[in-house]
Protein backbone atom coordinates (compact mmCIF):
# COMPACT_ATOMS: atom_id res chain seq x y z
CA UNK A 1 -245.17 -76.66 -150.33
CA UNK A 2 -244.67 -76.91 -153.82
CA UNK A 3 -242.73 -80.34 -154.95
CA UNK A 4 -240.96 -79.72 -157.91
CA UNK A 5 -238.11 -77.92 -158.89
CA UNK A 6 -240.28 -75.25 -161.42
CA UNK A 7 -242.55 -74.59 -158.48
CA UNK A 8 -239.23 -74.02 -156.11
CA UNK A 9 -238.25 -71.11 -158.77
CA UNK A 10 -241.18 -69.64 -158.84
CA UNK A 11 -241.32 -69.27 -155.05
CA UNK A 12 -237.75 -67.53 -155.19
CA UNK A 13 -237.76 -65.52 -157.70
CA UNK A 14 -241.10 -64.16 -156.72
CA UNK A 15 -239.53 -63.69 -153.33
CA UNK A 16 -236.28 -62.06 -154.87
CA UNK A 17 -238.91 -59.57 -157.26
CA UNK A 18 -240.70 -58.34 -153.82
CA UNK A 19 -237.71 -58.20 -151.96
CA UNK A 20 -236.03 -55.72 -154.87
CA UNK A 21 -239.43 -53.92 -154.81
CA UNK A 22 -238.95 -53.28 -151.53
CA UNK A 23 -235.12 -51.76 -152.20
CA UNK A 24 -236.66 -49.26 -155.00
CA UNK A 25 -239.47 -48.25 -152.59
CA UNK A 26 -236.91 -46.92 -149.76
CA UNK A 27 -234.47 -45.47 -152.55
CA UNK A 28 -237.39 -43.61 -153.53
CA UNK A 29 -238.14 -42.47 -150.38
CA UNK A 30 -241.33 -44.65 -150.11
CA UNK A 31 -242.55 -47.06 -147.51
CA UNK A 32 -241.90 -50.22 -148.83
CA UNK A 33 -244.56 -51.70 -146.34
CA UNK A 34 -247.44 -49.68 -148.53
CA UNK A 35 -247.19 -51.62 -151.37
CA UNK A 36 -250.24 -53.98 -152.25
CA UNK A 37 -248.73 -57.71 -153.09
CA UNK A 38 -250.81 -59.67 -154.95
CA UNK A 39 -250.14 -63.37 -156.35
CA UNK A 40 -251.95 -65.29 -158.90
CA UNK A 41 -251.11 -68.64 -158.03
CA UNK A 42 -250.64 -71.01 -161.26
CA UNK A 43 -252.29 -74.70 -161.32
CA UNK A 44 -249.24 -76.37 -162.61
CA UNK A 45 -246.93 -74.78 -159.53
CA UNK A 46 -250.20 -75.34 -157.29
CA UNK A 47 -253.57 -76.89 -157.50
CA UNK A 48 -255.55 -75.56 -155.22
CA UNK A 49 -258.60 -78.05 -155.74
CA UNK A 50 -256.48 -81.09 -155.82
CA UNK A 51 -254.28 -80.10 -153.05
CA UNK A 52 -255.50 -78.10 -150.12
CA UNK A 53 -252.27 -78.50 -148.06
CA UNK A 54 -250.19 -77.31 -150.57
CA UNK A 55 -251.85 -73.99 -151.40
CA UNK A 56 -252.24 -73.09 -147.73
CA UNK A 57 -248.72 -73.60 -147.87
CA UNK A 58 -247.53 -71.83 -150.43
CA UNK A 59 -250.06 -68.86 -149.06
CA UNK A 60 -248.28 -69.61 -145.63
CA UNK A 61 -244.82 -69.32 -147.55
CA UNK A 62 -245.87 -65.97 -149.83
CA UNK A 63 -247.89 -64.28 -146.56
CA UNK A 64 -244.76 -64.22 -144.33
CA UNK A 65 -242.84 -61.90 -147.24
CA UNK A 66 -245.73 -59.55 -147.56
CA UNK A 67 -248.49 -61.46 -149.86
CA UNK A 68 -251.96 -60.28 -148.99
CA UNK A 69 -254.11 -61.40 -151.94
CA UNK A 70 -253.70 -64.48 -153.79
CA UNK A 71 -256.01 -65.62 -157.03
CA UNK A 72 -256.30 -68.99 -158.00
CA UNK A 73 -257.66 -70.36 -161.03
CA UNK A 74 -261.17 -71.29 -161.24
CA UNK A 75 -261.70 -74.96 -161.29
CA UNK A 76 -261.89 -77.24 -164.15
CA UNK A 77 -265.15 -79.17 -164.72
CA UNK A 78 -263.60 -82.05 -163.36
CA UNK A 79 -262.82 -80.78 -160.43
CA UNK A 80 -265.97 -78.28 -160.06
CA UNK A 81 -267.91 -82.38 -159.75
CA UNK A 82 -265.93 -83.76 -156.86
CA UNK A 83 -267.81 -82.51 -153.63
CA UNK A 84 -265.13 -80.24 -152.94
CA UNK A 85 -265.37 -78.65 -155.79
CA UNK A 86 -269.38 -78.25 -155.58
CA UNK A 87 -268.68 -76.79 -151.78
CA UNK A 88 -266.33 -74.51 -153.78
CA UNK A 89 -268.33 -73.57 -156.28
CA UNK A 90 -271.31 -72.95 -154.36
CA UNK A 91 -269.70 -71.05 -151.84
CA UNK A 92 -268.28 -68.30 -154.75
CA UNK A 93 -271.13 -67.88 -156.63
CA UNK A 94 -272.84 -65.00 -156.50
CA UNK A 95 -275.74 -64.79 -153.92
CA UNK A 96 -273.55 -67.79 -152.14
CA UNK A 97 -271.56 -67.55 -149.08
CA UNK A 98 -268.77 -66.04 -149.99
CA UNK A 99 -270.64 -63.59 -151.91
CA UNK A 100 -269.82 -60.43 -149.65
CA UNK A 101 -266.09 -61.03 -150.22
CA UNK A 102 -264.34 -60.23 -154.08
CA UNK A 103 -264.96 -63.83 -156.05
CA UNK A 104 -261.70 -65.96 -156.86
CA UNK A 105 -259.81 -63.82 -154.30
CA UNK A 106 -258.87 -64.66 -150.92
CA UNK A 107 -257.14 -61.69 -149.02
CA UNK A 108 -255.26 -62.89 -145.84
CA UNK A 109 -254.58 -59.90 -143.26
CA UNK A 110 -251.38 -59.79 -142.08
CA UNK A 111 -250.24 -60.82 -138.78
């Protein structure tokens, strides 16, 4: 999960925001479970090609309040070198692997 105190914000206020989404949805009369969340997921709250662990985590954390998509960053040229990166990068490019899902997404179904 994310270390520092920034990153600990971020988590609860975004959690806070979707939670008072939800509240307007039913006073409106609406489903709150219908609505789409996405997250773009910020380098300096996660890195998700430095730190594996930690973004599944913080996917973990943001899934279990109703998170389906998260977008990270692409990665620097620094990080598109180190053979994670390359396994990465290959994997998202079109014609690659990963090429019959939406690039610099990852969509995680609910459980």
């Amino acid at each position: 999960m994310p270390a520092s105190p920034e990153a600990d914000d971020f988590v609860d206020v975004t959690v806070e925001r979707s939670r008072r989404l939800d509240q307007c949805r039913a006073d409106a009369g609406r489903d709150p479970a219908t609505a789409r969340r996405s997250l773009l997921v910020y380098p300096r709250f996660v890195d998700a090609w430095v730190d594996e662990a930690a973004a599944e985590a913080l996917v973990e954390k943001f899934r279990q309040v109703g998170f389906t998509e998260f977008a990270f960053y692409w990665p620097s040229p620094a990080h598109r070198r180190t053979p994670h990166g390359q396994s990465l990068t290959r994997r998202a490019r079109p014609g690659g692997p990963a090429d019959t899902e939406r690039r610099h997404r990852t969509t995680v179904e609910p459980r």
